[in-house]
PDB file of N, CA and C in Angstrom:
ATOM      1  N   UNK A   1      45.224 -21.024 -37.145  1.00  0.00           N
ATOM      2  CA  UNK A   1      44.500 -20.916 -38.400  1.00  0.00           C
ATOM      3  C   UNK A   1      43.073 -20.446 -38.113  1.00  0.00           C
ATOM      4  N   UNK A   2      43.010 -19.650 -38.974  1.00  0.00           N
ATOM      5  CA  UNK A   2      41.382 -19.037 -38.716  1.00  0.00           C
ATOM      6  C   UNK A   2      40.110 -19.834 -39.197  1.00  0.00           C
ATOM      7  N   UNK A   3      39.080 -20.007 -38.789  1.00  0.00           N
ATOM      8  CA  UNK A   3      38.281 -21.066 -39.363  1.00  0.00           C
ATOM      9  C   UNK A   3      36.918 -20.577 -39.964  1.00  0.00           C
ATOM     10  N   UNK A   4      36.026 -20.844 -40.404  1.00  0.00           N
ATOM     11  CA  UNK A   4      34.795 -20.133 -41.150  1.00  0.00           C
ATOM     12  C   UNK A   4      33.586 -21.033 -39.789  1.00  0.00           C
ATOM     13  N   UNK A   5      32.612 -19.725 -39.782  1.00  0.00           N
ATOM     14  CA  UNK A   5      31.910 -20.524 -39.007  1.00  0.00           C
ATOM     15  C   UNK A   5      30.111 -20.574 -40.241  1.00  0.00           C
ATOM     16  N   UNK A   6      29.397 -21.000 -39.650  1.00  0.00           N
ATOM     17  CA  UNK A   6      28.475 -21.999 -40.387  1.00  0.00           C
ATOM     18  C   UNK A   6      26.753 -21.599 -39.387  1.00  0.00           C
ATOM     19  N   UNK A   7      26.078 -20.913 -40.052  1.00  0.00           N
ATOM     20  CA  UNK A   7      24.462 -20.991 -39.431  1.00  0.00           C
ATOM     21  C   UNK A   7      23.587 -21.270 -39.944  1.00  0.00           C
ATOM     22  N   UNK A   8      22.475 -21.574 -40.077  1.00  0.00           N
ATOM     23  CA  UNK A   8      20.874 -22.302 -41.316  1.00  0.00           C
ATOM     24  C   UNK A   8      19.966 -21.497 -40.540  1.00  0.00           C
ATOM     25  N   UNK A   9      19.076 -21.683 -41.575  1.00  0.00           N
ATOM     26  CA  UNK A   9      17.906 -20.975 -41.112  1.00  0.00           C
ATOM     27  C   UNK A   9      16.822 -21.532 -42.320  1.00  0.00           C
ATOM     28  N   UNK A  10      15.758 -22.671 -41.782  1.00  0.00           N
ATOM     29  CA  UNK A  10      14.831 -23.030 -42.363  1.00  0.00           C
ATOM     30  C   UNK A  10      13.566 -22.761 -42.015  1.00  0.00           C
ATOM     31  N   UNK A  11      12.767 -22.224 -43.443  1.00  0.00           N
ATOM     32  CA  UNK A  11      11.537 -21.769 -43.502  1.00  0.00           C
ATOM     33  C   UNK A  11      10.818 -22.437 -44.517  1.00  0.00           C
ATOM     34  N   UNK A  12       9.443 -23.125 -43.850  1.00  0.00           N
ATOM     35  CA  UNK A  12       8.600 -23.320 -44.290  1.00  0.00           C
ATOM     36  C   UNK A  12       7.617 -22.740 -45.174  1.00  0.00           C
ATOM     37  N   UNK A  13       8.331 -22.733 -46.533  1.00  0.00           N
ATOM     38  CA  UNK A  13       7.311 -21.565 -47.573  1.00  0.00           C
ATOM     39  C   UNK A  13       5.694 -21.565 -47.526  1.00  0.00           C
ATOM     40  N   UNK A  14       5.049 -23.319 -47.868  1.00  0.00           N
ATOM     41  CA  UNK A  14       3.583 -23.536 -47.606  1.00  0.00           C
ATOM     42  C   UNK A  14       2.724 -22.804 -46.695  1.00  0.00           C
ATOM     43  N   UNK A  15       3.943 -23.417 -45.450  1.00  0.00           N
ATOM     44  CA  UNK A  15       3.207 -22.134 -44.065  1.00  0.00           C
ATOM     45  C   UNK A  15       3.294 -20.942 -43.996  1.00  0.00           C
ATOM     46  N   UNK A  16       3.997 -20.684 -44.490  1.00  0.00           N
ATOM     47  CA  UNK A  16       4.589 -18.884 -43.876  1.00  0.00           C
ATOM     48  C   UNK A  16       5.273 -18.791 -42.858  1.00  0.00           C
ATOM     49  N   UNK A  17       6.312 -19.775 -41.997  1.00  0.00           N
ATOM     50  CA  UNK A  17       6.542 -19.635 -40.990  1.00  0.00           C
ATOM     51  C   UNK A  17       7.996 -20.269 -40.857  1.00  0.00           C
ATOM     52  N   UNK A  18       8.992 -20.379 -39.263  1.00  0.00           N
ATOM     53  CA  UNK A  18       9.638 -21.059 -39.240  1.00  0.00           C
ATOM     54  C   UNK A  18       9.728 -22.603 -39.533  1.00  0.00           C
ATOM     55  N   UNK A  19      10.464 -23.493 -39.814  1.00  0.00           N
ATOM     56  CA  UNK A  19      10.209 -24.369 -39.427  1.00  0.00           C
ATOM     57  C   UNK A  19      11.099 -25.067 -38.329  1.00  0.00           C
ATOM     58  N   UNK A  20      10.462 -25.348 -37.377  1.00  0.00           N
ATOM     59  CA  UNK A  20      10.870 -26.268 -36.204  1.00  0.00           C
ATOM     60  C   UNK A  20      11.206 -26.998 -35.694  1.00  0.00           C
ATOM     61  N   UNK A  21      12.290 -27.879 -35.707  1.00  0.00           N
ATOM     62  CA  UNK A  21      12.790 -28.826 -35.306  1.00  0.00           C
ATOM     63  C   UNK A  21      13.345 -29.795 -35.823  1.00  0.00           C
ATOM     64  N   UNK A  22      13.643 -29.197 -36.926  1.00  0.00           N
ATOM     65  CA  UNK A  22      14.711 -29.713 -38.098  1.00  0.00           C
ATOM     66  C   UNK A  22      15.471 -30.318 -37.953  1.00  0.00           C
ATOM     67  N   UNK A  23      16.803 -31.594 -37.929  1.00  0.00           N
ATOM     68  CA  UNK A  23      17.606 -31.964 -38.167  1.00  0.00           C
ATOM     69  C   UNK A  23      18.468 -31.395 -39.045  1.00  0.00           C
ATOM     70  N   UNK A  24      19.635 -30.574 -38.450  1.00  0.00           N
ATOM     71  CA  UNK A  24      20.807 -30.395 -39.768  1.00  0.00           C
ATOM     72  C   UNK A  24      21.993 -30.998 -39.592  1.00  0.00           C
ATOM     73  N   UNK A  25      22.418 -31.495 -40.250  1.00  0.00           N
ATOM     74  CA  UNK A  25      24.302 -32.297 -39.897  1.00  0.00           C
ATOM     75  C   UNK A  25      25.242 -31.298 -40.800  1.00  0.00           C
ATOM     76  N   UNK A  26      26.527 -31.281 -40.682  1.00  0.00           N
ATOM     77  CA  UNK A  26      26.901 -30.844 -41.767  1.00  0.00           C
ATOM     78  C   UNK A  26      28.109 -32.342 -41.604  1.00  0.00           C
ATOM     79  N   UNK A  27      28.617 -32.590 -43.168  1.00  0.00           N
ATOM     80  CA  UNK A  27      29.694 -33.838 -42.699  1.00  0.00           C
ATOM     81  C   UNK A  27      30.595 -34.035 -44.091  1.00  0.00           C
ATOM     82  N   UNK A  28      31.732 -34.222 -43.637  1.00  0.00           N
ATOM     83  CA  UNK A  28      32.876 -33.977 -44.741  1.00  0.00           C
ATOM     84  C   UNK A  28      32.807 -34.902 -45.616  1.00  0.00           C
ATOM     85  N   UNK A  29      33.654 -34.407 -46.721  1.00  0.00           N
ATOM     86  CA  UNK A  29      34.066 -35.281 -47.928  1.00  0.00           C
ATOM     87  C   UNK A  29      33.590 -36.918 -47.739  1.00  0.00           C
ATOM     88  N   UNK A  30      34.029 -37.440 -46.645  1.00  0.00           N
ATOM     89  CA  UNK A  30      34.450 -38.518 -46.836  1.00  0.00           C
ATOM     90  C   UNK A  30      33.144 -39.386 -45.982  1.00  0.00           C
ATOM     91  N   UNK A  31      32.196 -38.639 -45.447  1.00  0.00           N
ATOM     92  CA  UNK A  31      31.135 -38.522 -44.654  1.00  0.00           C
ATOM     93  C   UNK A  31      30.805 -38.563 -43.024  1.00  0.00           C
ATOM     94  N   UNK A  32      32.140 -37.896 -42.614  1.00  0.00           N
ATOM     95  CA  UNK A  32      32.619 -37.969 -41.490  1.00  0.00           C
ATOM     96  C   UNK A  32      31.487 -36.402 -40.829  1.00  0.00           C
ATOM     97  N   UNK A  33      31.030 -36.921 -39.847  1.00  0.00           N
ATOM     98  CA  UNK A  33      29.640 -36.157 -39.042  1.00  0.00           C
ATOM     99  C   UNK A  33      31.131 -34.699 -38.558  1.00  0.00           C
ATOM    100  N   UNK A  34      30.405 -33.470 -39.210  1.00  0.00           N
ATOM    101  CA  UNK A  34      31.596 -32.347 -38.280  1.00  0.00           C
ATOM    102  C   UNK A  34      30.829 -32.037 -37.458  1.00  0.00           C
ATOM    103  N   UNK A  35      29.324 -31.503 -37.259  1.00  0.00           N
ATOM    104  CA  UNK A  35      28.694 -31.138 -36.693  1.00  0.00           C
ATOM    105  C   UNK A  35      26.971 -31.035 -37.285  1.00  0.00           C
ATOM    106  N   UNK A  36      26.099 -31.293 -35.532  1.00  0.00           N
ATOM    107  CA  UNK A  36      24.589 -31.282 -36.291  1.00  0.00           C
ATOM    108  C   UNK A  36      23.916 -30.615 -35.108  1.00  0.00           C
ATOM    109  N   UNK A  37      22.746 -30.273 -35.410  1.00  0.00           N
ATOM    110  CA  UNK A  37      21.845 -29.645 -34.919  1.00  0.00           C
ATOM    111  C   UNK A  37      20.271 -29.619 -35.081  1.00  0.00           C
ATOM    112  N   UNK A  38      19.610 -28.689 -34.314  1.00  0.00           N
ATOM    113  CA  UNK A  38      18.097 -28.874 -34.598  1.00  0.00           C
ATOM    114  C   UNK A  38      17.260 -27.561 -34.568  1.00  0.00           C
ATOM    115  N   UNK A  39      17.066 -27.122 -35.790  1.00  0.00           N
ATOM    116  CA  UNK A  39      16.147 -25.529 -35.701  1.00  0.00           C
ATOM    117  C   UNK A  39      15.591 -25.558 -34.500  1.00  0.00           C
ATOM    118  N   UNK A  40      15.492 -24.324 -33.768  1.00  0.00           N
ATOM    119  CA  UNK A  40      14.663 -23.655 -32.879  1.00  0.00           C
ATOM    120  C   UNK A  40      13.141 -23.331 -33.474  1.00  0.00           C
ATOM    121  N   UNK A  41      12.820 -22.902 -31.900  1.00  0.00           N
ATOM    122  CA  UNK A  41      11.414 -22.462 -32.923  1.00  0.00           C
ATOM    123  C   UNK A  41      11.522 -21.430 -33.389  1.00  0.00           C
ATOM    124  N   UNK A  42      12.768 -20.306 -33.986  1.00  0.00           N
ATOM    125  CA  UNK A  42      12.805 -19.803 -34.899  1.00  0.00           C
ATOM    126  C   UNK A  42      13.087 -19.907 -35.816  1.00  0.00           C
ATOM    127  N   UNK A  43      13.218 -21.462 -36.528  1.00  0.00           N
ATOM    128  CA  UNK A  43      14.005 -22.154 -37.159  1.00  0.00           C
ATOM    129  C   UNK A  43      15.485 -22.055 -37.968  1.00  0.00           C
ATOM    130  N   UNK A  44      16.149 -21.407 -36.774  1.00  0.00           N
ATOM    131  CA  UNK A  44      17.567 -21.316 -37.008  1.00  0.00           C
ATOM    132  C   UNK A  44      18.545 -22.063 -35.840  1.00  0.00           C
ATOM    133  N   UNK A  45      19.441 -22.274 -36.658  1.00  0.00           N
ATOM    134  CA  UNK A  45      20.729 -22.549 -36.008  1.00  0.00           C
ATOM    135  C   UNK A  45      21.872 -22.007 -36.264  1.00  0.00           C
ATOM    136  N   UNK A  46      22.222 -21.529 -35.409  1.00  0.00           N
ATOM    137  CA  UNK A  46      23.317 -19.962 -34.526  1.00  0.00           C
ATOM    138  C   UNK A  46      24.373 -20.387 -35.041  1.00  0.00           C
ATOM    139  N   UNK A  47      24.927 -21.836 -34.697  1.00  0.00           N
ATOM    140  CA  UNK A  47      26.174 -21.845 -34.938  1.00  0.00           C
ATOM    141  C   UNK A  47      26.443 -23.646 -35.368  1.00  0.00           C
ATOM    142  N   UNK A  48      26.425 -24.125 -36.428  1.00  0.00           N
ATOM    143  CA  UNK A  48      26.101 -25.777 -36.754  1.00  0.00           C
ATOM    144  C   UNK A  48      27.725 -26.330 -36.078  1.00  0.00           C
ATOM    145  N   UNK A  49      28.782 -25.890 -36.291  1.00  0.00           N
ATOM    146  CA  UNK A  49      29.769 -26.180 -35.651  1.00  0.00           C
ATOM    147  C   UNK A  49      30.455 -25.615 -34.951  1.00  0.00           C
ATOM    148  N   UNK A  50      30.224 -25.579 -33.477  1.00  0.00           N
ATOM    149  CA  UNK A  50      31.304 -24.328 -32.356  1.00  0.00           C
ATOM    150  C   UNK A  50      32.526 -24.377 -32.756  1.00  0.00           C
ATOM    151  N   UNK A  51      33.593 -24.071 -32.928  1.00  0.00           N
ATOM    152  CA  UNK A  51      34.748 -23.934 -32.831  1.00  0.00           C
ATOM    153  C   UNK A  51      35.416 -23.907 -34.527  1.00  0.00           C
ATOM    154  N   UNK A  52      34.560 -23.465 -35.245  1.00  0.00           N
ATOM    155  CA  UNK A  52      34.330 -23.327 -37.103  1.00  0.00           C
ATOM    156  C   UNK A  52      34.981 -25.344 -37.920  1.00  0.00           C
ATOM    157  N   UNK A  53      34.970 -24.574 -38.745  1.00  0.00           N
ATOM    158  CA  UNK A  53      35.853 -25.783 -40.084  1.00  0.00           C
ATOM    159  C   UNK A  53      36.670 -24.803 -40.854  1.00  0.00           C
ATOM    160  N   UNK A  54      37.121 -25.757 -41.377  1.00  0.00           N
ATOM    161  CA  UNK A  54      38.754 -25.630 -42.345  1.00  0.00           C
ATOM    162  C   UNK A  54      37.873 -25.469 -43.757  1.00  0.00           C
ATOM    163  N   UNK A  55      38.637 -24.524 -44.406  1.00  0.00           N
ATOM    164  CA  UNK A  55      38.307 -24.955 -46.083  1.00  0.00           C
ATOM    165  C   UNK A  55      37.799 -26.005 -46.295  1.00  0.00           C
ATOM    166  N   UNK A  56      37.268 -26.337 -47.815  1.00  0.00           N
ATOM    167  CA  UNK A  56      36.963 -27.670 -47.754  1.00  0.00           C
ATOM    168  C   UNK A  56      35.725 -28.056 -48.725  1.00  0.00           C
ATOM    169  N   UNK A  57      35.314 -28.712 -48.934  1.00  0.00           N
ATOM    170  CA  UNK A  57      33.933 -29.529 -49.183  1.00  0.00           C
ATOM    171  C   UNK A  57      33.304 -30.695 -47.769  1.00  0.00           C
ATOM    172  N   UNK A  58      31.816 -29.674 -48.177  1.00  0.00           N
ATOM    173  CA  UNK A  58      31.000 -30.551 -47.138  1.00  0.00           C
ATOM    174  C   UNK A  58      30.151 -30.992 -47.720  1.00  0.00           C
ATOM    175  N   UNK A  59      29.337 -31.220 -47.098  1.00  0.00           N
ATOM    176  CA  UNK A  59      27.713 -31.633 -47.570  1.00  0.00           C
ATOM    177  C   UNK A  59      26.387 -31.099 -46.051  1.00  0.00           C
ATOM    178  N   UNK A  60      26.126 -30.525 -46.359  1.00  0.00           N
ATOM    179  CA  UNK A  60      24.668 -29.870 -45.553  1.00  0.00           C
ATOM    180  C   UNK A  60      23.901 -30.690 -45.618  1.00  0.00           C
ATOM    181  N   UNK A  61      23.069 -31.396 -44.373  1.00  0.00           N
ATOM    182  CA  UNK A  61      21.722 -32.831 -45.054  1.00  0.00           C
ATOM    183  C   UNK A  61      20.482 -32.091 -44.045  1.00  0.00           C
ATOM    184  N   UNK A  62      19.950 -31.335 -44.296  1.00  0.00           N
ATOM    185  CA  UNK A  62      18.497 -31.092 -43.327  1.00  0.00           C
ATOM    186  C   UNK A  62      17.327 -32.479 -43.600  1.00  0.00           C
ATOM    187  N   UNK A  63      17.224 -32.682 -42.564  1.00  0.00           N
ATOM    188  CA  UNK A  63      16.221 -34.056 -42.219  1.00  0.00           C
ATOM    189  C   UNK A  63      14.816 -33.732 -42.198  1.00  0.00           C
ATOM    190  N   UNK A  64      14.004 -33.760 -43.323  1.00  0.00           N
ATOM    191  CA  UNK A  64      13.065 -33.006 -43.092  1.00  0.00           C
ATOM    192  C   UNK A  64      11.603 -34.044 -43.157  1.00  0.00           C
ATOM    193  N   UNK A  65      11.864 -35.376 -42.837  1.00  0.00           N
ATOM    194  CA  UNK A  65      10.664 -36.152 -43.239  1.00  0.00           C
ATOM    195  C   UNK A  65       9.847 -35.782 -42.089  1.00  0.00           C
ATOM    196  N   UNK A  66      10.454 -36.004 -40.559  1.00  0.00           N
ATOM    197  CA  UNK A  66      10.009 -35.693 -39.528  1.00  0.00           C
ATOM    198  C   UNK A  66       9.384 -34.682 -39.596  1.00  0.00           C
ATOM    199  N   UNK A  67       9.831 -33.486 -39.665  1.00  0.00           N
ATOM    200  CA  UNK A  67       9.264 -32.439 -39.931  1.00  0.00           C
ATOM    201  C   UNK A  67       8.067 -32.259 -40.438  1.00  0.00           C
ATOM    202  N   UNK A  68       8.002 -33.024 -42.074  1.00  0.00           N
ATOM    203  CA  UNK A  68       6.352 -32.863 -42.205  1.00  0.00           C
ATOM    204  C   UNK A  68       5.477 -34.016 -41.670  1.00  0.00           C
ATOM    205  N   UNK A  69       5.783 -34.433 -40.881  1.00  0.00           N
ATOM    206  CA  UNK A  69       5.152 -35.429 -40.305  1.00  0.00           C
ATOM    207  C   UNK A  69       3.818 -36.186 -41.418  1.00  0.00           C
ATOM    208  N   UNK A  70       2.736 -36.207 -40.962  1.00  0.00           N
ATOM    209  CA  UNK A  70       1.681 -36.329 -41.695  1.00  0.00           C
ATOM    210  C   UNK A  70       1.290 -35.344 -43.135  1.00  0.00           C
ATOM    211  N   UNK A  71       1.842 -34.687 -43.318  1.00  0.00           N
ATOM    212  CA  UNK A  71       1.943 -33.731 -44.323  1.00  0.00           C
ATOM    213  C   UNK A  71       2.225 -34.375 -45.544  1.00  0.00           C
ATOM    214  N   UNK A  72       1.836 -34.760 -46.875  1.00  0.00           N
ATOM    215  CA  UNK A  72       1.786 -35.014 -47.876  1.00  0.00           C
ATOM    216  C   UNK A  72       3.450 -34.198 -48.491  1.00  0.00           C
ATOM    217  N   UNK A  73       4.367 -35.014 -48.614  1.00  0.00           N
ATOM    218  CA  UNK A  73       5.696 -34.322 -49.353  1.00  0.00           C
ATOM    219  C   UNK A  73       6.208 -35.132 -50.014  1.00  0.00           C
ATOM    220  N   UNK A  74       7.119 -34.819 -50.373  1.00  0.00           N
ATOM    221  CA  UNK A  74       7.985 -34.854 -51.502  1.00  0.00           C
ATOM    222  C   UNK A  74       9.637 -35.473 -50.705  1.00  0.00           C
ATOM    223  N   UNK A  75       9.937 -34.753 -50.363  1.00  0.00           N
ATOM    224  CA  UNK A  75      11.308 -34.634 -49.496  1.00  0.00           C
ATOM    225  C   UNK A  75      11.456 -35.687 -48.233  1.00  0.00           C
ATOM    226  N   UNK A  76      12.407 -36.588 -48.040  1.00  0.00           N
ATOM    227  CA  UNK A  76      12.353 -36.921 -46.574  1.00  0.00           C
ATOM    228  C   UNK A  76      13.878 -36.163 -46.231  1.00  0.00           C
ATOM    229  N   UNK A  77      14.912 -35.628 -46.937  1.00  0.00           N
ATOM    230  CA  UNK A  77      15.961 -34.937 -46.977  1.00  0.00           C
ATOM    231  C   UNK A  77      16.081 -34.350 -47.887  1.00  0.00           C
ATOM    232  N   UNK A  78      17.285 -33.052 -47.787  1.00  0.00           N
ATOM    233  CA  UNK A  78      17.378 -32.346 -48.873  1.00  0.00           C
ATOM    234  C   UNK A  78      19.260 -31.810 -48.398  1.00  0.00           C
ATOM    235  N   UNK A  79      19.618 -32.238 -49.521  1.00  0.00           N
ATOM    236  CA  UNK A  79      21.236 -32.556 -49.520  1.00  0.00           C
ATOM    237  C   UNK A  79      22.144 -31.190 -50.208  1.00  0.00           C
ATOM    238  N   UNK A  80      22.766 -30.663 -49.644  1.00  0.00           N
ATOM    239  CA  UNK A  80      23.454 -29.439 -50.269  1.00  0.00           C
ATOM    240  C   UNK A  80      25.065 -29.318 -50.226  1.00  0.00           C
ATOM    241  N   UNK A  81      25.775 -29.411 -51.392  1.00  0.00           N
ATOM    242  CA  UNK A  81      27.366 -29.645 -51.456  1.00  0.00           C
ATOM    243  C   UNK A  81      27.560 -28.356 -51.030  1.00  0.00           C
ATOM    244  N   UNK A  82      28.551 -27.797 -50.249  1.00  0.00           N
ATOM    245  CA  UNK A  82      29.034 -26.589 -50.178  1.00  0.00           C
ATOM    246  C   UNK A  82      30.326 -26.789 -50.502  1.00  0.00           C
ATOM    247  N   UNK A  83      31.232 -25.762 -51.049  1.00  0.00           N
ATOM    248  CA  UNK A  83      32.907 -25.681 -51.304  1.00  0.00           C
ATOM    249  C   UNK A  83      33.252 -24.185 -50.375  1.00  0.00           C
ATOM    250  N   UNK A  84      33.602 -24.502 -49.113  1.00  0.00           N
ATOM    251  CA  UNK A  84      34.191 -23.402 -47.956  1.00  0.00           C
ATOM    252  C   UNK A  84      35.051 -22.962 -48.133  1.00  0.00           C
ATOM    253  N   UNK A  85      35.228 -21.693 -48.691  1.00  0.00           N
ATOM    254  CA  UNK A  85      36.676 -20.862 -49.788  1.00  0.00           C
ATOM    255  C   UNK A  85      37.543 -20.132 -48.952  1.00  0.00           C
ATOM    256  N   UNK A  86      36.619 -19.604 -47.470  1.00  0.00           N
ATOM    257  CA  UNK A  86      37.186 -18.527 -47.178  1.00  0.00           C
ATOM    258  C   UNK A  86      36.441 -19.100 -45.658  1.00  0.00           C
ATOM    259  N   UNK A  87      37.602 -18.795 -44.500  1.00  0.00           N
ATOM    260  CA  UNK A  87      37.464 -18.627 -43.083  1.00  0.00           C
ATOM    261  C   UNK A  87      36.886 -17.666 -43.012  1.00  0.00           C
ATOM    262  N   UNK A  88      35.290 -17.391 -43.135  1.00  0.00           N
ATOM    263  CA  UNK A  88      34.636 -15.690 -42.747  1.00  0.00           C
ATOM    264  C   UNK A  88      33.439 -16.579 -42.150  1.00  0.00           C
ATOM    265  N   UNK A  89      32.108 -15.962 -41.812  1.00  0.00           N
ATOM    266  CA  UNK A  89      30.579 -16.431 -41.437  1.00  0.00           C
ATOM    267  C   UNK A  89      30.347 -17.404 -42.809  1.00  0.00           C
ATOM    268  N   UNK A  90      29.137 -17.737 -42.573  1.00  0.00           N
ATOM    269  CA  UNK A  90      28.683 -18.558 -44.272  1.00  0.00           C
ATOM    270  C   UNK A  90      27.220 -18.540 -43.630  1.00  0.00           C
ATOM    271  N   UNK A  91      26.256 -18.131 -43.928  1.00  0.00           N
ATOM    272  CA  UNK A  91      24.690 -18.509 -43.663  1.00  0.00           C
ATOM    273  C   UNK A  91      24.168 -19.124 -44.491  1.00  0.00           C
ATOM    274  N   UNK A  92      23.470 -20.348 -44.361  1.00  0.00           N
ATOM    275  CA  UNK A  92      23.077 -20.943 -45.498  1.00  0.00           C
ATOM    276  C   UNK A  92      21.380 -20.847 -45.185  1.00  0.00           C
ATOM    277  N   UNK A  93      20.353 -20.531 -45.678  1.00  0.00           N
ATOM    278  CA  UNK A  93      19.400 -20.649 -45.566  1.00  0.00           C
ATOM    279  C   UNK A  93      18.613 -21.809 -46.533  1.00  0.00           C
ATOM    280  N   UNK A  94      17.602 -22.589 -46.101  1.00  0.00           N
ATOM    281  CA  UNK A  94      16.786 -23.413 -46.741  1.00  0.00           C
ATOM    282  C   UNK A  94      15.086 -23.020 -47.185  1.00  0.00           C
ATOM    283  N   UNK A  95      14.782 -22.764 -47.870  1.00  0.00           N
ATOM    284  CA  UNK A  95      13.345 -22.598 -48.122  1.00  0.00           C
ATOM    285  C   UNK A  95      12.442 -23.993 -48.581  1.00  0.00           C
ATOM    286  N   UNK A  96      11.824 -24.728 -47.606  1.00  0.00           N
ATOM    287  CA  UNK A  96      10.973 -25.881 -47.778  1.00  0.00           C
ATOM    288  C   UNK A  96       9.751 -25.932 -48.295  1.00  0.00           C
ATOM    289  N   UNK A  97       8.775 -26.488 -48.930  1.00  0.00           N
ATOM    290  CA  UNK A  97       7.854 -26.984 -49.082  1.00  0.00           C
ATOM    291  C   UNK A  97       7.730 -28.375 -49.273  1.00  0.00           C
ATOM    292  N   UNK A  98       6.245 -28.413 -49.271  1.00  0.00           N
ATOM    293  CA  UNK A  98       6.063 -30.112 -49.284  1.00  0.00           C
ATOM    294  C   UNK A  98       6.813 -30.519 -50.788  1.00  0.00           C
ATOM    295  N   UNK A  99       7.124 -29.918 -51.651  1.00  0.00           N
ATOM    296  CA  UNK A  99       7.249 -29.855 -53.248  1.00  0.00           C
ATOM    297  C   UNK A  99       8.062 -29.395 -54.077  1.00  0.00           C
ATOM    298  N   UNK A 100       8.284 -28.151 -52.879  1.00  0.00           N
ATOM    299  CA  UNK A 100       9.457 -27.862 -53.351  1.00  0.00           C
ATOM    300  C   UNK A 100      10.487 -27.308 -52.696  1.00  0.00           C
ATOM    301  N   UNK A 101      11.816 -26.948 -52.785  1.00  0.00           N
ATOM    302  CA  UNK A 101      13.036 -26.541 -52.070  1.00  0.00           C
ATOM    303  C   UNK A 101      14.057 -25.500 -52.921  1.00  0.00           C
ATOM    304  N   UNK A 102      14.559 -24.583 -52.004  1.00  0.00           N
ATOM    305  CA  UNK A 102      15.379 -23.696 -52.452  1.00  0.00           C
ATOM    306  C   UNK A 102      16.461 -22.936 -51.558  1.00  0.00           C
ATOM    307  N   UNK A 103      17.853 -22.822 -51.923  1.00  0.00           N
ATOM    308  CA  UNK A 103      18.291 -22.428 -50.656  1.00  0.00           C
ATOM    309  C   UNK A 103      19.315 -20.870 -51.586  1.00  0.00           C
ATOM    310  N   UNK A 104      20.254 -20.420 -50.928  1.00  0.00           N
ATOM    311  CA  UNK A 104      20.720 -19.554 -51.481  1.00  0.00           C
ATOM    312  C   UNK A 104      21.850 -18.982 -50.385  1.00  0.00           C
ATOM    313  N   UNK A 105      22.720 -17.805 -50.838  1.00  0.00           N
ATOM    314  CA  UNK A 105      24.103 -18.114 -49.623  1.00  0.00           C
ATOM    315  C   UNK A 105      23.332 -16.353 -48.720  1.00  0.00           C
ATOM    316  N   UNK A 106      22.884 -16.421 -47.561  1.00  0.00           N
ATOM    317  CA  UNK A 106      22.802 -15.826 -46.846  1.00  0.00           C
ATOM    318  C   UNK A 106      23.979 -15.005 -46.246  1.00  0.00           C
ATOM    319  N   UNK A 107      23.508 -13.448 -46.113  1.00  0.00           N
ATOM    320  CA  UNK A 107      24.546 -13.079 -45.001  1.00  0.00           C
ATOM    321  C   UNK A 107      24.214 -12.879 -43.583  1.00  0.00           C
TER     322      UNK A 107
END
């Protein structure tokens, strides 16, 4: 069976920049951990689960309190349902601020 594979890429809107060292999990229905990771300092991650996932519903959780450390925010996470239709790539990108958040389906 062919499987869909899964990458993020979070940017810090306030800054203008990557953001770094992110926490991402991705974890099923039932809240079972499939796979997690931690932005680079380009703030992406290549591949959140080696060996893909099955169709399905997940949930995406980027951990972002750490992140702003001392930074005045809003967010200590930011939670995203996905429904995985099709075994192809999926890029999910995140756009952060202290205030606000936005993500959208990347290719």
């Amino acid at each position: 069976m062919t499987r869909a594979t899964l990458s993020t890429h979070v940017l810090d809107i306030a800054l203008g920049r990557p953001a770094r060292g992110v926490g991402v999990a991705l974890v099923g229905e039932d809240g079972s951990p499939i796979g997690q990771g931690t932005t680079g300092s380009d703030g992406r991650i290549a591949d959140l689960c080696p060996g893909g996932v099955a169709p399905g519903s997940y949930r995406l959780v980027f951990e972002v309190e750490d992140y702003f450390g001392d930074r005045e925010h809003l967010f200590n996470a930011v939670s995203l349902d996905l429904e995985i239709r099709e075994a192809r790539h999926h890029h999910v990108p995140l756009l952060i601020g202290p205030y606000a958040c936005s993500s959208y389906r990347g290719s």
